[in-house]
Protein backbone atom coordinates (compact mmCIF):
# COMPACT_ATOMS: atom_id res chain seq x y z
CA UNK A 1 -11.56 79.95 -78.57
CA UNK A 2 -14.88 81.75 -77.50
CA UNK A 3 -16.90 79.83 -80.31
CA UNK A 4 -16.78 76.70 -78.59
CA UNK A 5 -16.56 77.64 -74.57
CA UNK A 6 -20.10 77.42 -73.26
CA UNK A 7 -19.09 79.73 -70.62
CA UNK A 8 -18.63 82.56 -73.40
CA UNK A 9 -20.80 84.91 -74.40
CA UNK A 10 -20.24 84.49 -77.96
CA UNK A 11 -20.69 80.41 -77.56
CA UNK A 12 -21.78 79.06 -81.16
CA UNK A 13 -24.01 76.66 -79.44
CA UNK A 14 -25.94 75.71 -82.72
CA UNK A 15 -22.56 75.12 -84.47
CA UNK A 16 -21.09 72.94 -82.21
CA UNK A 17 -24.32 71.08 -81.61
CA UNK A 18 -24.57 71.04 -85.56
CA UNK A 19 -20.95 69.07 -85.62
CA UNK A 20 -21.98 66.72 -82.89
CA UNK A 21 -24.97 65.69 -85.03
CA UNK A 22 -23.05 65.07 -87.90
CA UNK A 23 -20.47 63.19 -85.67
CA UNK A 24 -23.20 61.17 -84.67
CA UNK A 25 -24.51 60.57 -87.86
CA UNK A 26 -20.89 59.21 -89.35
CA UNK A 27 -20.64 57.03 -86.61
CA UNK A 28 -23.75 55.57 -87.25
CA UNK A 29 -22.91 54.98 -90.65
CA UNK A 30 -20.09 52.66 -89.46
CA UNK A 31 -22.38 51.20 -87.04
CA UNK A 32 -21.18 52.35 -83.73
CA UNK A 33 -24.08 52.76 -81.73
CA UNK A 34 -22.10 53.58 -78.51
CA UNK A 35 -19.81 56.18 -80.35
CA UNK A 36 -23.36 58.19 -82.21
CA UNK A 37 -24.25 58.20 -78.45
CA UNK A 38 -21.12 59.80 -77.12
CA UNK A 39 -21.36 62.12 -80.11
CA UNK A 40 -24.78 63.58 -79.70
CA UNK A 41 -24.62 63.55 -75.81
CA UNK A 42 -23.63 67.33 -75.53
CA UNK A 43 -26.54 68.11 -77.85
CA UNK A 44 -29.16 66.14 -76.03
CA UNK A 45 -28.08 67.95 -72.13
CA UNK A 46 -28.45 71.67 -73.92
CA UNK A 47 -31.07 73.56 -71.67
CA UNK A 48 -33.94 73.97 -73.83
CA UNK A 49 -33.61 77.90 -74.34
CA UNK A 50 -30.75 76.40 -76.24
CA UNK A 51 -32.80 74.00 -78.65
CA UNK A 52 -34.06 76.03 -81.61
CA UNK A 53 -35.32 74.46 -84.91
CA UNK A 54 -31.71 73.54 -86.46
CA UNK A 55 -30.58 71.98 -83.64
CA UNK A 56 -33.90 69.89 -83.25
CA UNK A 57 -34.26 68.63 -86.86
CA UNK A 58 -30.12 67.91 -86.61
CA UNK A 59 -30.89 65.26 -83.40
CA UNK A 60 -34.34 64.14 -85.63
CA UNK A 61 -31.82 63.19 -88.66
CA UNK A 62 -30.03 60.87 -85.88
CA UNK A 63 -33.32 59.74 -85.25
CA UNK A 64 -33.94 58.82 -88.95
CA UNK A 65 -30.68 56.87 -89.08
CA UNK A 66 -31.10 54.87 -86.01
CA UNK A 67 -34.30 53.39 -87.57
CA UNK A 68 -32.44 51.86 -90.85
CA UNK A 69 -30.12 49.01 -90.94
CA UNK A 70 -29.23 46.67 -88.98
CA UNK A 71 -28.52 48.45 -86.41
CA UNK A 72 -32.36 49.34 -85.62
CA UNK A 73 -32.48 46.19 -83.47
CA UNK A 74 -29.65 46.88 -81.28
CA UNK A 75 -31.04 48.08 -77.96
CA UNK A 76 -28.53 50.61 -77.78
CA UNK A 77 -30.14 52.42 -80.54
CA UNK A 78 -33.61 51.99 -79.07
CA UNK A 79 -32.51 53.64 -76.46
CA UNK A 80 -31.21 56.42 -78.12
CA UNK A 81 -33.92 56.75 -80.16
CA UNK A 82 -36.14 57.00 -77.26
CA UNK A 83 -33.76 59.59 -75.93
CA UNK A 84 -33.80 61.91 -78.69
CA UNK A 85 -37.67 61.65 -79.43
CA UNK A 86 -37.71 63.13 -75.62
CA UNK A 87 -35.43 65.82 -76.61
CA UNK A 88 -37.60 68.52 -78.28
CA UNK A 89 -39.22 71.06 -76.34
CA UNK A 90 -41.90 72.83 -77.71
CA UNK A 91 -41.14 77.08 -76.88
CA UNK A 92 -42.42 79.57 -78.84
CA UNK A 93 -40.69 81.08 -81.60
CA UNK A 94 -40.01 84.55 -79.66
CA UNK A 95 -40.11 84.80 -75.45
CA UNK A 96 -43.66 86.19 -73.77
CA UNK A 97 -43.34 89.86 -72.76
């Protein structure tokens, strides 16, 4: 399917990164620190012509959730967390030119 090759032109890049999020976000919710990680991986490598607002505030609701719980401690999540506050990179809205 063309929706979810990255090598297609018709890639749904904010969808899938979208899914991954949420993926991330269950695991979390079941504590698994190492799975949210695997989960949001794909999300956090996108080039950053590929990070608009959606995608941003999806990672930055991982963010949220690694901060409450139990699991804040871990230094698994400190380390994401660390990760994904690295992640956004400030473009403007539309390209120069």
């Amino acid at each position: 399917m063309g929706f979810s090759n990255p090598d297609a032109p018709s890639w749904a890049f904010g969808d899938l990164a979208g899914s991954q999020c949420d993926l991330a976000l269950v695991r979390l919710f079941s504590g698994d620190v190492e799975g949210a990680a695997a989960a949001i991986r794909p999300v956090l490598d996108l080039p950053a012509s590929h990070r608009n607002n959606g995608i941003i505030v999806s990672a930055m609701r991982v963010r949220n959730s690694l901060m409450a719980g139990p699991i804040r401690t871990a230094v698994s999540a400190r380390d994401l967390r660390a990760e994904i506050e690295a992640f956004p990179a400030r473009r403007p809205a539309l390209p120069r030119g």
